[in-house]
C-alpha atoms as a PDB file:
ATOM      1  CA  UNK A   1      -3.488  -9.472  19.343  1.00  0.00           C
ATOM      2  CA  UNK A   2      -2.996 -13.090  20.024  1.00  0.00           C
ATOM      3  CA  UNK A   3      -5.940 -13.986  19.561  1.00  0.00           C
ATOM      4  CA  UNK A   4      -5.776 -12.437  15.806  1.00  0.00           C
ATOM      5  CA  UNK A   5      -2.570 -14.128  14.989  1.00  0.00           C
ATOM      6  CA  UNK A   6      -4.531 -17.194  16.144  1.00  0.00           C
ATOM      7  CA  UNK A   7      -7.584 -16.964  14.208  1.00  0.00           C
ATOM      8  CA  UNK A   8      -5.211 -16.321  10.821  1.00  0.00           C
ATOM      9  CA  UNK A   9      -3.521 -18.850  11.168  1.00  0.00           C
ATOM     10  CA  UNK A  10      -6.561 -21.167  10.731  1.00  0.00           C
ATOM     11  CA  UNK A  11      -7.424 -21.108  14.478  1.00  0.00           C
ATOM     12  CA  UNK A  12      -6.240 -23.229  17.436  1.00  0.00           C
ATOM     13  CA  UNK A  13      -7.192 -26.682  16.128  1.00  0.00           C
ATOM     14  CA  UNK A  14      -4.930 -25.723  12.957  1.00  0.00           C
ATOM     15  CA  UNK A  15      -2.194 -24.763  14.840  1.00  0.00           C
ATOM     16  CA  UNK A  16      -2.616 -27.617  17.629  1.00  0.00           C
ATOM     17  CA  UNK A  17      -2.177 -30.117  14.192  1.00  0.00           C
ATOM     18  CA  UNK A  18       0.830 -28.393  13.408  1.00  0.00           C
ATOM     19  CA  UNK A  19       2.518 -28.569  15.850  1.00  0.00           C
ATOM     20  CA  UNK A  20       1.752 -32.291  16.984  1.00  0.00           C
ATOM     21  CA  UNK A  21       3.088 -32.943  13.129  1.00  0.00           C
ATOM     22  CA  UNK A  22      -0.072 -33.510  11.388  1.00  0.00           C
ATOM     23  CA  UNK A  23       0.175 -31.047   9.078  1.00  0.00           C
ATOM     24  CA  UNK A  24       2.030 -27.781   8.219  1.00  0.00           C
ATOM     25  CA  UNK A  25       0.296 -24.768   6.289  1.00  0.00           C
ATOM     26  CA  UNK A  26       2.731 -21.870   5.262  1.00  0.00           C
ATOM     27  CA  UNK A  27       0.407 -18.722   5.112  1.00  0.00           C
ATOM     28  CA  UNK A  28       1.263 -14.879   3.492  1.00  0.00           C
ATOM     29  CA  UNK A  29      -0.191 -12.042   4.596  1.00  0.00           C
ATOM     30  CA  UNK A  30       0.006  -8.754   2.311  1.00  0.00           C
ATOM     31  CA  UNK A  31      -1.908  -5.348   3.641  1.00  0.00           C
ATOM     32  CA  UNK A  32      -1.445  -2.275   1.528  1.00  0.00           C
ATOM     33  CA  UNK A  33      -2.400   1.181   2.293  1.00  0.00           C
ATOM     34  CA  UNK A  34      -2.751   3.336  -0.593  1.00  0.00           C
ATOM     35  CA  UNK A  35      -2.349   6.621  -0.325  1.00  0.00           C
ATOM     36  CA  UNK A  36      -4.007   9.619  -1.603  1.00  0.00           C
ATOM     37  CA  UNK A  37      -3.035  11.771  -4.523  1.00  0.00           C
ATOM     38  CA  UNK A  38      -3.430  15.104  -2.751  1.00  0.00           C
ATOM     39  CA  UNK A  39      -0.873  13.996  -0.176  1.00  0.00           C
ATOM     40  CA  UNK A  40       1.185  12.088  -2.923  1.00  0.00           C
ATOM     41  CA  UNK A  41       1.799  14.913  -5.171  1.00  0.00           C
ATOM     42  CA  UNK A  42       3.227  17.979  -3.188  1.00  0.00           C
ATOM     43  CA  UNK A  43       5.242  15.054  -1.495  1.00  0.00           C
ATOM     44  CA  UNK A  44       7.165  14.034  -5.273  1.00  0.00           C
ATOM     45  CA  UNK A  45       7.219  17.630  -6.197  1.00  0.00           C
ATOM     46  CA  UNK A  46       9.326  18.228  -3.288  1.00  0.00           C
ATOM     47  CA  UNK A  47      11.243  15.030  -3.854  1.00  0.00           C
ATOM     48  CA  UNK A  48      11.998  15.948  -7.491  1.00  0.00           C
ATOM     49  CA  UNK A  49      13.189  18.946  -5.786  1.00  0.00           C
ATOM     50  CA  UNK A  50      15.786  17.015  -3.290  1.00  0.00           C
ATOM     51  CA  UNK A  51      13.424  18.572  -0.053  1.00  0.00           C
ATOM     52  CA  UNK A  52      12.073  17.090   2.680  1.00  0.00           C
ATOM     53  CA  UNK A  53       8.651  18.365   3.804  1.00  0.00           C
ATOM     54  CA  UNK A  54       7.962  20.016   7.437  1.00  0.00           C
ATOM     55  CA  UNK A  55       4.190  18.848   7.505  1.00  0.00           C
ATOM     56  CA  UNK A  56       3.739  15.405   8.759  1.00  0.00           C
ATOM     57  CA  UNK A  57       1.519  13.523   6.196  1.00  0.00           C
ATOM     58  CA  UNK A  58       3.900  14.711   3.362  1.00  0.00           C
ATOM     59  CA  UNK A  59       6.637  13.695   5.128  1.00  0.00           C
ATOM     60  CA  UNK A  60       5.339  10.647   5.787  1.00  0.00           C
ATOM     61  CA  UNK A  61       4.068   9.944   1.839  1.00  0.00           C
ATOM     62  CA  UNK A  62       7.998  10.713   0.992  1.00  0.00           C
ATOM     63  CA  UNK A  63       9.034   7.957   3.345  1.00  0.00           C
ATOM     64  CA  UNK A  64       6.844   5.755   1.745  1.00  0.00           C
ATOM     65  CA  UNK A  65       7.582   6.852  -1.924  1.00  0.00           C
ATOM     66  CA  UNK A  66      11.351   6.107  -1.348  1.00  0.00           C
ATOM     67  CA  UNK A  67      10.793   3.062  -0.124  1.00  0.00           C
ATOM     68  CA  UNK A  68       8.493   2.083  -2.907  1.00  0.00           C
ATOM     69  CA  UNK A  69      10.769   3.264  -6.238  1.00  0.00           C
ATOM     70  CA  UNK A  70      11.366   1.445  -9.400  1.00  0.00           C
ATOM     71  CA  UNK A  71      13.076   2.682 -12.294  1.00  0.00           C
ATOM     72  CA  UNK A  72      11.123   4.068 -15.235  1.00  0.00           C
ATOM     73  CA  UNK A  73      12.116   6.050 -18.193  1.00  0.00           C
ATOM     74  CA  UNK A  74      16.002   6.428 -16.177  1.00  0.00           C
ATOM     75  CA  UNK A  75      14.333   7.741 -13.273  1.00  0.00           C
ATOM     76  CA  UNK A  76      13.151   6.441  -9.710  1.00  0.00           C
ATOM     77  CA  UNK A  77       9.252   6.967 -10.069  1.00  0.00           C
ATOM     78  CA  UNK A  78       7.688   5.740  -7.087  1.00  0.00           C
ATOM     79  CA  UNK A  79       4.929   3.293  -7.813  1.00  0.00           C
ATOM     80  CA  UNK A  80       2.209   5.444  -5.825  1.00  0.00           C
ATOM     81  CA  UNK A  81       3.296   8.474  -7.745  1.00  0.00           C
ATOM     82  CA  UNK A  82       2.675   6.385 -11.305  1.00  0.00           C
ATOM     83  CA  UNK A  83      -0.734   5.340 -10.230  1.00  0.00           C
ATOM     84  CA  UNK A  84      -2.091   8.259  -8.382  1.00  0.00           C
ATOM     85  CA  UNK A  85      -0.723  11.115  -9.876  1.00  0.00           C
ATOM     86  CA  UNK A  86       1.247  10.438 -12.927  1.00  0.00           C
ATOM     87  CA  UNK A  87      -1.467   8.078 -14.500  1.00  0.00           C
ATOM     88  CA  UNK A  88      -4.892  10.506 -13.780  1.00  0.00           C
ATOM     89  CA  UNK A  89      -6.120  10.216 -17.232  1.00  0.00           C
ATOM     90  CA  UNK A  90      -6.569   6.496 -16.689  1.00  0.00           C
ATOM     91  CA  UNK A  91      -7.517   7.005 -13.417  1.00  0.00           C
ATOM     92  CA  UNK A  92     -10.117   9.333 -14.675  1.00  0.00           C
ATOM     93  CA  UNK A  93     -11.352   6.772 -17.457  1.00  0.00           C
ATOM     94  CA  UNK A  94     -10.809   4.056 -14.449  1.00  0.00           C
ATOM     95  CA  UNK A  95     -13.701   5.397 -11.849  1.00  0.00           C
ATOM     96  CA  UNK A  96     -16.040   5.700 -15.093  1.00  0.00           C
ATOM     97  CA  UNK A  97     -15.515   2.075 -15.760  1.00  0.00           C
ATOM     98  CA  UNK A  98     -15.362   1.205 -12.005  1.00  0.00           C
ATOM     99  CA  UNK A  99     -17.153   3.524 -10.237  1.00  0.00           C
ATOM    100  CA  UNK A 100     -16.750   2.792  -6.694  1.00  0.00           C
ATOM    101  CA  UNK A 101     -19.722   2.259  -4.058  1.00  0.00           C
ATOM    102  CA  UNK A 102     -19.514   3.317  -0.682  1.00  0.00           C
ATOM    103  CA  UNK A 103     -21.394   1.369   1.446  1.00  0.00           C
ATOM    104  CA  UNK A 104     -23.653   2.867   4.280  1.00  0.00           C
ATOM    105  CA  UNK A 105     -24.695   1.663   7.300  1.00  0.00           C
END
């Protein structure tokens, strides 16, 4: 893990010049992991509802979802919810402009 931390933050010759005063390189990382409607939607249903769900992948989408809220139309919709769920009509006319390509090996 080290090593990774390393190697993004420009290797060790970068970080050697930092330190020794050189020169200083602030750096953002930003990962997201979207999630998928089918797991999305029964997990805002029962949200809407004020439930919590037993199985584990729901559960987890609905501690994602709450973290992820902004207000819309005086309600918290989720952003996730918007895109993947709320939204399928563009979504729809979305992977007919974009169709995606899965690469094979």
């Amino acid at each position: 893990m080290a090593q990774r931390i390393v190697a993004r933050a420009g290797g060790a010759r970068a970080l050697w010049r930092a330190w020794s005063g050189k020169t200083l390189t602030l750096k953002s990382f930003v990962a997201h992991n979207f999630m998928d409607a089918s797991v999305v939607a029964p997990a805002w249903a029962l949200m809407e509802q004020g439930q919590i769900s037993d199985e584990p992948a729901v559960w987890e989408a609905q501690e994602r979802l709450g973290a992820l809220s902004q207000p819309e139309t005086g309600r918290l919709v989720p952003t996730c919810t918007q895109h993947s769920v709320l939204d399928s009509a563009e979504n729809t006319t979305l992977l007919k402009l974009l169709p995606l390509r899965v690469k094979t090996n």
